[in-house]
Protein backbone atom coordinates (compact mmCIF):
# COMPACT_ATOMS: atom_id res chain seq x y z
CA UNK A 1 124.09 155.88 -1.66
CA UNK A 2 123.54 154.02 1.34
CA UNK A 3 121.04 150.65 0.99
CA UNK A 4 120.63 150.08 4.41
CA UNK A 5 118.63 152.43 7.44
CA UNK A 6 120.61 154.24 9.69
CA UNK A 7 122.39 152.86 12.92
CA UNK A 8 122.01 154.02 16.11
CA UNK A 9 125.39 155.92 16.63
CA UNK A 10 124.72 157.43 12.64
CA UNK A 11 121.42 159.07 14.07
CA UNK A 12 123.69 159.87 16.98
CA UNK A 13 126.11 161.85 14.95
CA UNK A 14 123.55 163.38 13.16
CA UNK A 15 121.84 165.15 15.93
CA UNK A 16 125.34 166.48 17.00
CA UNK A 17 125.33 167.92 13.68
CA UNK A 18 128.84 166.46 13.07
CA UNK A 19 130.94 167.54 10.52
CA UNK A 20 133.11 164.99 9.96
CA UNK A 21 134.30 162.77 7.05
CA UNK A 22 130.68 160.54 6.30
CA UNK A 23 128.36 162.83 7.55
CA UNK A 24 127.16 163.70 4.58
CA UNK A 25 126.22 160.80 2.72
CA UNK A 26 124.07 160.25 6.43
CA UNK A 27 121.62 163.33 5.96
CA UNK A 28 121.27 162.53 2.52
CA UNK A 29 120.33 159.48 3.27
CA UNK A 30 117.76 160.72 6.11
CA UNK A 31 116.30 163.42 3.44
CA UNK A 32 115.49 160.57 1.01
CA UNK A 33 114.85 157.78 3.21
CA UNK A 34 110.77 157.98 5.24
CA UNK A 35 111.57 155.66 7.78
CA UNK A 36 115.24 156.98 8.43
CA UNK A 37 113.46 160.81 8.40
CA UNK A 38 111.22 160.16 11.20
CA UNK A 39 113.38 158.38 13.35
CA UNK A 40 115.99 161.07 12.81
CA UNK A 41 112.79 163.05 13.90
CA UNK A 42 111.88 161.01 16.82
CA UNK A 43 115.24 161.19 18.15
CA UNK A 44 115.49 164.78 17.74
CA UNK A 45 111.90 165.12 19.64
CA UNK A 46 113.41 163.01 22.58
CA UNK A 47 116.88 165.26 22.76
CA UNK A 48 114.70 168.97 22.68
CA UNK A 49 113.00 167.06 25.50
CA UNK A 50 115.74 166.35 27.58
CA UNK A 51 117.65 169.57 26.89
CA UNK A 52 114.40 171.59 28.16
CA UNK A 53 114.96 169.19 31.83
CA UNK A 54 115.50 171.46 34.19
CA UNK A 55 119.49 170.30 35.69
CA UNK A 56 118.99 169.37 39.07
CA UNK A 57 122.28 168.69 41.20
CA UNK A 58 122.66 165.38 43.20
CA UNK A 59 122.71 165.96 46.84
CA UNK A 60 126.17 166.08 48.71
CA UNK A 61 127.37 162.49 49.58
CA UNK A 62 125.32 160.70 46.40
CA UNK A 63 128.62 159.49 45.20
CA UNK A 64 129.38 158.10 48.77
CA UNK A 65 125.92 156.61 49.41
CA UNK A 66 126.03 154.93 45.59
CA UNK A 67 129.61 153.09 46.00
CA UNK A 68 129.04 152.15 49.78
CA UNK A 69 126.27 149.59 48.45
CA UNK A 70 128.77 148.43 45.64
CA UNK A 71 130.43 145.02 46.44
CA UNK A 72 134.38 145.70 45.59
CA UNK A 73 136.60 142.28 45.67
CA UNK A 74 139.59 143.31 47.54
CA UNK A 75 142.16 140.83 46.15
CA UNK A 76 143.37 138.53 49.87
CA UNK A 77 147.27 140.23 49.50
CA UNK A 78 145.86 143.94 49.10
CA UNK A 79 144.25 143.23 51.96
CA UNK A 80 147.35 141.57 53.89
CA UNK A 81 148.74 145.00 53.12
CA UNK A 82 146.13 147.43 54.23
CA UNK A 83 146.19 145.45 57.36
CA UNK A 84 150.01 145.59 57.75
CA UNK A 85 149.85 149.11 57.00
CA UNK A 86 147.05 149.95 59.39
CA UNK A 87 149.25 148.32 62.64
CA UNK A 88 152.87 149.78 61.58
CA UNK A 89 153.46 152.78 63.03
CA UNK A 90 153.77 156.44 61.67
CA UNK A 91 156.72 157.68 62.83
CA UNK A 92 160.83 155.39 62.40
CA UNK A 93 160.82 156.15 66.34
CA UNK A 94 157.87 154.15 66.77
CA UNK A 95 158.57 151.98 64.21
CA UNK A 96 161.58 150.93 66.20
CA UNK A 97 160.23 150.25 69.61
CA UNK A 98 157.78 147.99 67.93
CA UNK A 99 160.19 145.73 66.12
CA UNK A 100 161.99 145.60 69.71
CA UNK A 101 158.63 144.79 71.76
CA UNK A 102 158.04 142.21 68.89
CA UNK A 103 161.35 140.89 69.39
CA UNK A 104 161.47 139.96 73.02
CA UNK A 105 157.81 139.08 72.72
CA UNK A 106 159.21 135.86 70.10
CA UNK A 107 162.27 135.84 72.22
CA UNK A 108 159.77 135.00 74.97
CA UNK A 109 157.69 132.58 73.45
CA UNK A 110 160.82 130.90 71.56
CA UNK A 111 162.57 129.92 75.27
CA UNK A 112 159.59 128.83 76.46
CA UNK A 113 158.75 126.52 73.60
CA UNK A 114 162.07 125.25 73.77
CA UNK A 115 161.89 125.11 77.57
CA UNK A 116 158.59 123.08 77.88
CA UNK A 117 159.91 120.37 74.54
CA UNK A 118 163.02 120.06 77.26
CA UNK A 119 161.07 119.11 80.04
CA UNK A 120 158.26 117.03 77.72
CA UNK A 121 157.83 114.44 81.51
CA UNK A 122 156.92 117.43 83.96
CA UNK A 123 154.51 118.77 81.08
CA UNK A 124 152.76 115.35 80.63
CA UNK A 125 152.56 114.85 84.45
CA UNK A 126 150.90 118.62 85.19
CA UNK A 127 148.55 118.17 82.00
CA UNK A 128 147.52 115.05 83.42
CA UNK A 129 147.05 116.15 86.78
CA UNK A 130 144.94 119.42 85.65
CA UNK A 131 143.24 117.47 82.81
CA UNK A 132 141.80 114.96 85.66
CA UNK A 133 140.63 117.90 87.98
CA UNK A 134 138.93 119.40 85.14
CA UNK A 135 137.48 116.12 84.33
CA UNK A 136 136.44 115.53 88.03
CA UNK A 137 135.06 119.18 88.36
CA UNK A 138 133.16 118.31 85.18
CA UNK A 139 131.22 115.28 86.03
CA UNK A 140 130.60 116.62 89.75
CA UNK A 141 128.85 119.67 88.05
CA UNK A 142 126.99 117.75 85.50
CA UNK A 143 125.95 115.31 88.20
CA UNK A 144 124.57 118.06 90.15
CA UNK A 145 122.41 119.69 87.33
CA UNK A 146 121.45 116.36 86.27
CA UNK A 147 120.06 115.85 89.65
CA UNK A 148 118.17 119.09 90.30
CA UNK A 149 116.66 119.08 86.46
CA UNK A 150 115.59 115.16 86.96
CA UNK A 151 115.37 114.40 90.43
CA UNK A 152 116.85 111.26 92.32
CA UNK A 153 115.21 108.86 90.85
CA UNK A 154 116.24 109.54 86.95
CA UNK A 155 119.86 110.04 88.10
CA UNK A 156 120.08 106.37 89.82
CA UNK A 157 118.50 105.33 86.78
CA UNK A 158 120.65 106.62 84.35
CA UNK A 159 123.56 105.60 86.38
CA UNK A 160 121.82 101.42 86.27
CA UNK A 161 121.38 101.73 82.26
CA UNK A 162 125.23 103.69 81.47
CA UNK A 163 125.84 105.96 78.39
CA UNK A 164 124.48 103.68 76.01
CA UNK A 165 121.32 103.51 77.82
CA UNK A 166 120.87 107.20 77.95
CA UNK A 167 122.00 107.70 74.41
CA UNK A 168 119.18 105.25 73.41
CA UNK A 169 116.95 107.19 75.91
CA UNK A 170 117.66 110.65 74.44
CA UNK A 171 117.40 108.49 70.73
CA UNK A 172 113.66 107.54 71.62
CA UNK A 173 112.91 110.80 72.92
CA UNK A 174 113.56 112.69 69.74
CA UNK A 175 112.06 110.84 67.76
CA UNK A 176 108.87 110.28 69.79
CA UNK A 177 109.08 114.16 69.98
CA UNK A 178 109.56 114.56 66.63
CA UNK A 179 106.58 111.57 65.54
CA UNK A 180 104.50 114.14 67.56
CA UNK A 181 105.06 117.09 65.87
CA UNK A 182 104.31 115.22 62.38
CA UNK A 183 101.80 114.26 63.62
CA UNK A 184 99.96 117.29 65.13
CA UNK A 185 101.17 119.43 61.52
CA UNK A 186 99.01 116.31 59.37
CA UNK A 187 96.13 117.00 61.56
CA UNK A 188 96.27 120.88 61.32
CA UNK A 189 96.93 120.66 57.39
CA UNK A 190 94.23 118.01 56.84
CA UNK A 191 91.75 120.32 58.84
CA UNK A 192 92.97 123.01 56.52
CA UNK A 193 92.27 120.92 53.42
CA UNK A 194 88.76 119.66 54.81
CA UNK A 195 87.10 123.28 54.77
């Protein structure tokens, strides 16, 4: 004799009408026990329910729609592998031809590494000479745009004050800029407040 209600799973088994060892000693229990009976009932309303559902069949793709929206971790060397897979080819032919492209392709870039460490002078002297064209190019373009955004005057003046100068002009501007838009949002929000 049990001194205890039933458990979910117990009322479980006995609307399956199991047969199993400790069954019985469960529907006795539910014939002599109110609160037991009804929820044994309860349950048994809620099943007849759902049995009398009429089955309706997902529509074709569910599965694919449901599991596209699922995050999956894809563990970094499963991935490595996919992606290694994905570029190797099909067929040993092809397979082949690759490895030899990829060969001569590090052959390539080996000598040429070794090649421009060897002659470390004539690579400082081209850098140098391309790195002050570029520089030169640089500052003749920004001098133009500065001097059809500005004008004349601005330009002469930035070039009297130097880099510091303009830094501490562009400082002041900002922050007058920004000072204004504080201000102007207090006024709206206080006007707001007000009525």
């Amino acid at each position: 004799m049990q001194h205890r209600h039933l458990l979910p799973n117990e009322i479980d088994l006995l609307l399956d009408e199991e047969t199993g060892f400790g069954v019985q000693p469960l529907r006795e229990h539910a014939r002599g026990c109110v609160e037991c009976a009804r929820r044994v009932a309860e349950a048994k309303h809620v099943t007849d329910a759902l049995s009398a559902l009429p089955q309706l069949a997902p529509r074709i793709g569910l599965a694919e729609r449901v599991m596209g929206q699922v995050p999956v971790f894809i563990p970094w060397h499963v991935a490595a592998r996919d992606a290694v897979r994905q570029w190797t080819p099909g067929t040993p032919l092809a397979r082949v031809a690759a490895a030899a492209i990829v060969a001569i392709a590090g052959l390539w870039v080996t000598t040429l590494t070794l090649w421009i460490a060897t002659r470390g002078d004539m690579l400082a002297v081209l850098t140098g000479v391309v790195g002050e064209g570029a520089r030169a190019a640089f500052s003749r373009v920004v001098g133009e745009l500065a001097l059809a955004f500005f004008g004349p005057q601005v330009v002469d003046a930035m070039q009297l004050v130097g880099p510091l100068g303009a830094a501490l002009a562009a400082a002041g501007f900002v922050v007058a800029s920004l000072a204004t838009v504080l201000g102007l949002r207090r006024i709206a929000t206080s006007g707001h407040t007000r009525s």
